[in-house]
Protein backbone atom coordinates (compact mmCIF):
# COMPACT_ATOMS: atom_id res chain seq x y z
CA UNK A 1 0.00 0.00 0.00
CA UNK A 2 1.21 3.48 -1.07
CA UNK A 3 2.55 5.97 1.85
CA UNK A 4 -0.50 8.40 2.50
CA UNK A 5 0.56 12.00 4.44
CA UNK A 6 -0.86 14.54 6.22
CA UNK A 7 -1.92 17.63 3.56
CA UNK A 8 0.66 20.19 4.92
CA UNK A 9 3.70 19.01 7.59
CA UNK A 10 3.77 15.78 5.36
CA UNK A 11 3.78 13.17 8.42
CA UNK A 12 3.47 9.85 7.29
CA UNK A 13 -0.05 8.57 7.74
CA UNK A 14 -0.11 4.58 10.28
CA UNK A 15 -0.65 2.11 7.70
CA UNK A 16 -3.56 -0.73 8.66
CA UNK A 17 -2.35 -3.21 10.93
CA UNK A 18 1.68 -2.09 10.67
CA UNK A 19 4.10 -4.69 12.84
CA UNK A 20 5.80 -2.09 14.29
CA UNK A 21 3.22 1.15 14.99
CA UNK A 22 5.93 2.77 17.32
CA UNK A 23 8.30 4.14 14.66
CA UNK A 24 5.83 6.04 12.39
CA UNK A 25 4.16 7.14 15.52
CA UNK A 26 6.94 8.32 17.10
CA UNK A 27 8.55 9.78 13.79
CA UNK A 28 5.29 11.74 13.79
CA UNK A 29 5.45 12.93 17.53
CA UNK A 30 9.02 14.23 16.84
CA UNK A 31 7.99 15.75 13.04
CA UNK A 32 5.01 18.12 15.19
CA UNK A 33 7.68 18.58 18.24
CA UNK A 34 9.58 19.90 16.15
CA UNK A 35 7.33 22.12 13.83
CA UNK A 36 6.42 24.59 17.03
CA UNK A 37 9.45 24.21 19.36
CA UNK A 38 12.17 23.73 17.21
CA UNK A 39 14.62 26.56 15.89
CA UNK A 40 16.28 27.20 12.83
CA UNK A 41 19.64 29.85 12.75
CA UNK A 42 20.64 31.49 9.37
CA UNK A 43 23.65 33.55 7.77
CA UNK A 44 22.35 35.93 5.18
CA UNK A 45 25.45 38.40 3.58
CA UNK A 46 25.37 38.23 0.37
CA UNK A 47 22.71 36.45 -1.24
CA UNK A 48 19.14 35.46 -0.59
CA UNK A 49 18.20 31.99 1.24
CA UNK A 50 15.88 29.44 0.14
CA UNK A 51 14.89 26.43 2.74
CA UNK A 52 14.44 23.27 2.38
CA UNK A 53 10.95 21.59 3.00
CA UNK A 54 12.63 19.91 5.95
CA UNK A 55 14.12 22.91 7.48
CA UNK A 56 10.94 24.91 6.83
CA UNK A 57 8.71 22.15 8.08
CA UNK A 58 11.02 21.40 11.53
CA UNK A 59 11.78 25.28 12.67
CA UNK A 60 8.81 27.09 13.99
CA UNK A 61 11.61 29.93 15.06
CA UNK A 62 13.61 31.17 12.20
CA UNK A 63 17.25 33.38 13.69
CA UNK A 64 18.64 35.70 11.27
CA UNK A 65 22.08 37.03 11.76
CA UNK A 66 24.97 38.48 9.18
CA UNK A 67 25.60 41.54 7.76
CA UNK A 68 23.44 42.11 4.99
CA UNK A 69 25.27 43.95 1.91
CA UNK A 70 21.46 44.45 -0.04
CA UNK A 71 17.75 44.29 1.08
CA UNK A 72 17.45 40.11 0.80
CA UNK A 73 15.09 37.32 0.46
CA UNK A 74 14.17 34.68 2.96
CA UNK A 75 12.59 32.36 0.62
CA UNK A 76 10.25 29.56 2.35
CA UNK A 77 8.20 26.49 0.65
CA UNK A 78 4.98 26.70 -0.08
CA UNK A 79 3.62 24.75 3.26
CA UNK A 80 0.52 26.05 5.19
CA UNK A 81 1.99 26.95 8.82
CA UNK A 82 2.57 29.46 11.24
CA UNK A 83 6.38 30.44 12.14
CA UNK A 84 8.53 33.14 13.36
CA UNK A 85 11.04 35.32 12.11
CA UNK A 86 13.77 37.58 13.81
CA UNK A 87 15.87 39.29 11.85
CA UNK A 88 18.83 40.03 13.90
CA UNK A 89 21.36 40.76 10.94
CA UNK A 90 22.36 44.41 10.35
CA UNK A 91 22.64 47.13 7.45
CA UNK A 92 19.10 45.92 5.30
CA UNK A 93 16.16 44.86 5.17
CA UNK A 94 14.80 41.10 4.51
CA UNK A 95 11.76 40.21 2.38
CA UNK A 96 10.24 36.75 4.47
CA UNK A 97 8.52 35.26 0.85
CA UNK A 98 7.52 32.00 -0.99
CA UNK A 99 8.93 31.51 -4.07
CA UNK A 100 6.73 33.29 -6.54
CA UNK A 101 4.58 35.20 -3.50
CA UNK A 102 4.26 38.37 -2.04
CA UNK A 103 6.01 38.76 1.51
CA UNK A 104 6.52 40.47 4.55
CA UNK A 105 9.75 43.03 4.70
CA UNK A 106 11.44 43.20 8.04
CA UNK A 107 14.14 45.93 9.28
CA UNK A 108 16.61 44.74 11.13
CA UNK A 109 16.41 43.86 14.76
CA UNK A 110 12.64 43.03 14.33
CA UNK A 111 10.63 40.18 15.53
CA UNK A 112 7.17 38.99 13.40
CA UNK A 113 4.75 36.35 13.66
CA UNK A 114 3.94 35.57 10.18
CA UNK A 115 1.64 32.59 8.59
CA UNK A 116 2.36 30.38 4.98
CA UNK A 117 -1.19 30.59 3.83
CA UNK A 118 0.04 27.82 0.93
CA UNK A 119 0.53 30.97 -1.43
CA UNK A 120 2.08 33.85 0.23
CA UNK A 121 3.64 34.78 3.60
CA UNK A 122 1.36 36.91 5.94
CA UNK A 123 1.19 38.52 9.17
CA UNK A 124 -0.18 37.14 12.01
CA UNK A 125 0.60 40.27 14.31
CA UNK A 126 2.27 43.19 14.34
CA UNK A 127 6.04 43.60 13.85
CA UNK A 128 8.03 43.92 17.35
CA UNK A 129 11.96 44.90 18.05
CA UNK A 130 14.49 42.65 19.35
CA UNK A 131 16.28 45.93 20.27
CA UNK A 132 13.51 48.18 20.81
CA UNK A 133 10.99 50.19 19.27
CA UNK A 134 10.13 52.68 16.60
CA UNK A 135 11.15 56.14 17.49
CA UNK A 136 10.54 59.57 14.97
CA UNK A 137 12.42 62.57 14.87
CA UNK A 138 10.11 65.40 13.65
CA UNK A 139 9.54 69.00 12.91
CA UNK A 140 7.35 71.45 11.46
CA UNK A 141 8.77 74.78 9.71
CA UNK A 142 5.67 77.07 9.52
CA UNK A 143 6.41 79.74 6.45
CA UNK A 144 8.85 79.28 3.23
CA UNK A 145 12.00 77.89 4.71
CA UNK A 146 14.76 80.26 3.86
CA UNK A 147 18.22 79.45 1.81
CA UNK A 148 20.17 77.25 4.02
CA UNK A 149 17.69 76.91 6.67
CA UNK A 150 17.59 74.55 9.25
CA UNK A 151 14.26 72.48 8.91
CA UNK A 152 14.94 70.07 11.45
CA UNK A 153 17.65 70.00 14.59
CA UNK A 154 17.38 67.16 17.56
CA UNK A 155 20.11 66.01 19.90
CA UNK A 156 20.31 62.32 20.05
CA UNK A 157 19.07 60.71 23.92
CA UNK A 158 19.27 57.12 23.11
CA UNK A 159 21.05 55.13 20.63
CA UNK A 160 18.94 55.09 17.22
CA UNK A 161 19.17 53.52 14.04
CA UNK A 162 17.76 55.31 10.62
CA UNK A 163 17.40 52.58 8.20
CA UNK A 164 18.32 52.24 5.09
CA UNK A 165 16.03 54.06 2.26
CA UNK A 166 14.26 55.54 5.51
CA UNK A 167 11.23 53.45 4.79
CA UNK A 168 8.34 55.06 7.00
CA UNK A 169 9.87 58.15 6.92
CA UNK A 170 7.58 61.32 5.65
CA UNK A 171 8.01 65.15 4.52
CA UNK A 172 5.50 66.69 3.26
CA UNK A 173 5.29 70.79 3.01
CA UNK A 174 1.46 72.39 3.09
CA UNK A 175 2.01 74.44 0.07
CA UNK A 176 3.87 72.59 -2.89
CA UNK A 177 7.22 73.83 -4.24
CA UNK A 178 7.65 76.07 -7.57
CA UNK A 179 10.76 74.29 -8.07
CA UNK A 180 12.38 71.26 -6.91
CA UNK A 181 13.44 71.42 -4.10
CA UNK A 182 16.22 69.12 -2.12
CA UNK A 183 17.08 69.21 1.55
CA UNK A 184 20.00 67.43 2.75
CA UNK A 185 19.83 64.85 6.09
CA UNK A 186 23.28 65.51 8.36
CA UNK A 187 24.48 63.93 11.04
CA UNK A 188 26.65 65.61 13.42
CA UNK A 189 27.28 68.38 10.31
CA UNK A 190 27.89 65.31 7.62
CA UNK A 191 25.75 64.95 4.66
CA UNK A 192 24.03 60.69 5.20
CA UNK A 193 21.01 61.36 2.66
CA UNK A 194 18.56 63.86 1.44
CA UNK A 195 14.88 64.08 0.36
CA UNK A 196 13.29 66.05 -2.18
CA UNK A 197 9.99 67.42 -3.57
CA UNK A 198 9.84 68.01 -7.14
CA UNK A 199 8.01 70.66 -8.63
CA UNK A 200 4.24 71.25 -8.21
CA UNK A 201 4.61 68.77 -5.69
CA UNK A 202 4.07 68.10 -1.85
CA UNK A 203 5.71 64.94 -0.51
CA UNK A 204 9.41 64.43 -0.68
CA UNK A 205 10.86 61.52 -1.65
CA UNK A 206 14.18 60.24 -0.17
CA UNK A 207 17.53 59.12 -0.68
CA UNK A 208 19.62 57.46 2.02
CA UNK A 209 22.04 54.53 0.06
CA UNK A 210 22.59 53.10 3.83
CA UNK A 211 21.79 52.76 7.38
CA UNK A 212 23.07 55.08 10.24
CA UNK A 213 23.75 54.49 13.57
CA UNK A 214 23.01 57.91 16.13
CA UNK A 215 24.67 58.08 19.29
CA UNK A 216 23.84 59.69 21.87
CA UNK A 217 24.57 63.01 22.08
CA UNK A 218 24.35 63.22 18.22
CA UNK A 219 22.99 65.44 16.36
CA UNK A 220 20.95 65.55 13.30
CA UNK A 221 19.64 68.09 11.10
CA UNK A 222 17.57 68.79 7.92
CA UNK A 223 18.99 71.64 5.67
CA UNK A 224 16.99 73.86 2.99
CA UNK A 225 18.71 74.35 -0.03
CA UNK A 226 21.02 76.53 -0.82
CA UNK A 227 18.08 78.77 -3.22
CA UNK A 228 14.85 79.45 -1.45
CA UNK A 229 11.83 78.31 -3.18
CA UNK A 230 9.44 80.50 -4.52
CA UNK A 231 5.93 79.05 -2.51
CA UNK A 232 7.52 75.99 -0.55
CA UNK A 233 6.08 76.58 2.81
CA UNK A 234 4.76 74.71 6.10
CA UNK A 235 6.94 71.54 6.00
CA UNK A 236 7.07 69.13 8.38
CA UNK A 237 9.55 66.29 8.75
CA UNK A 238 8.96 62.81 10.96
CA UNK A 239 12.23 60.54 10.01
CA UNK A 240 11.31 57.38 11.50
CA UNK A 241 14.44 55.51 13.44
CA UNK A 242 14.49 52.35 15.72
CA UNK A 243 15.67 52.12 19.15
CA UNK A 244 19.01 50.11 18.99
């Protein structure tokens, strides 16, 4: 008679009458032992990862670690079940997936429950820090911020992190600019990024290649540029950073 399994953590169904029941029973005790207890650790530097339907199936808790040189992919089978995922490498981002589904995108030093609903990774919650939480470093500059202005100043109280591409992060000025308009990100007086909002527009959009690290007693500011605009006015800033 032909193995039968169960539809999604393929354990071997007992065949009628078997002469030894104890080993596919306990094979199947050990194969849903390990499914929610069991852990699974990871390197990811330089490429994505793919698992294995074992490795997927038998790790419920999936540890991330490396220095990431790119946003990557944590590519897992397409099995129905719930797992976890922290992602304690540094520098990017990684994309939890299936191989041709959408996914969830984690920062680094995150914790999330997610779910394999057979076709694409989900949430089942939201995202938490290893490290911390989400922290944002705002502003508002009522009136046309003048050439060179400063837009934004904080002193740093705890240690921060401003990820990479700033994803989250938001400027947005009340009355849209005649001209584009960029306004360069410092840190402690060096230049890490920028954002800008092009002409006739509203919301910037920004550039920042790579993470930064804030210390505290740090400083960071948001510069106008160097021409006033002609109508640019009431801009606020909210750079979101996580506690580290």
């Amino acid at each position: 008679m032909a193995d039968v399994f169960s539809p999604n953590l393929l354990i071997k169904h007992l065949q009628p009458s078997p002469s030894q029941p104890d080993i596919p029973v306990n094979v199947a005790w050990d194969t849903l032992d390990l499914a929610f207890t069991g852990m699974l650790s990871k390197t990811v530097t330089v490429a994505n990862v793919t698992l294995t339907s074992t490795e997927f199936i038998q790790s419920y808790f999936h540890r991330i670690s490396g220095a990431l040189t790119a946003d990557r992919s944590y590519i897992v089978p397409v099995v129905k079940r719930p797992f976890t995922v922290e992602h304690g490498g540094t520098a990017h981002n990684l994309l939890v997936k299936t191989p041709s589904g959408t996914g969830i995108t984690l920062v680094p030093g995150s914790v999330q429950s997610l779910y394999c609903d057979g076709t694409n990774v989900v949430p089942r919650g939201p995202a938490t820090t290893a490290t911390g939480s989400p922290f944002v470093l705002g502003s508002f500059r009522q009136g046309r911020p003048g050439a060179n202005d400063l837009v934004l100043i904080t002193d740093i109280l705890i240690p921060l992190s401003l990820p990479s591409g700033l994803t989250g992060s938001r400027a947005k000025a009340r009355t849209a600019t005649t001209a584009d308009a960029t306004f360069d990100i410092r840190q402690n007086g060096v230049s890490k990024g920028s954002f800008t909002i092009t002409a006739g527009n509203q919301v910037g959009t920004f550039t920042f290649a790579s993470p930064v690290s804030l210390a505290v007693n740090d400083d960071v500011t948001v510069v106008a540029p160097a021409v006033q605009d002609a109508t640019l006015a009431n801009l606020s800033v909210s750079l979101l950073a996580y506690r580290t």
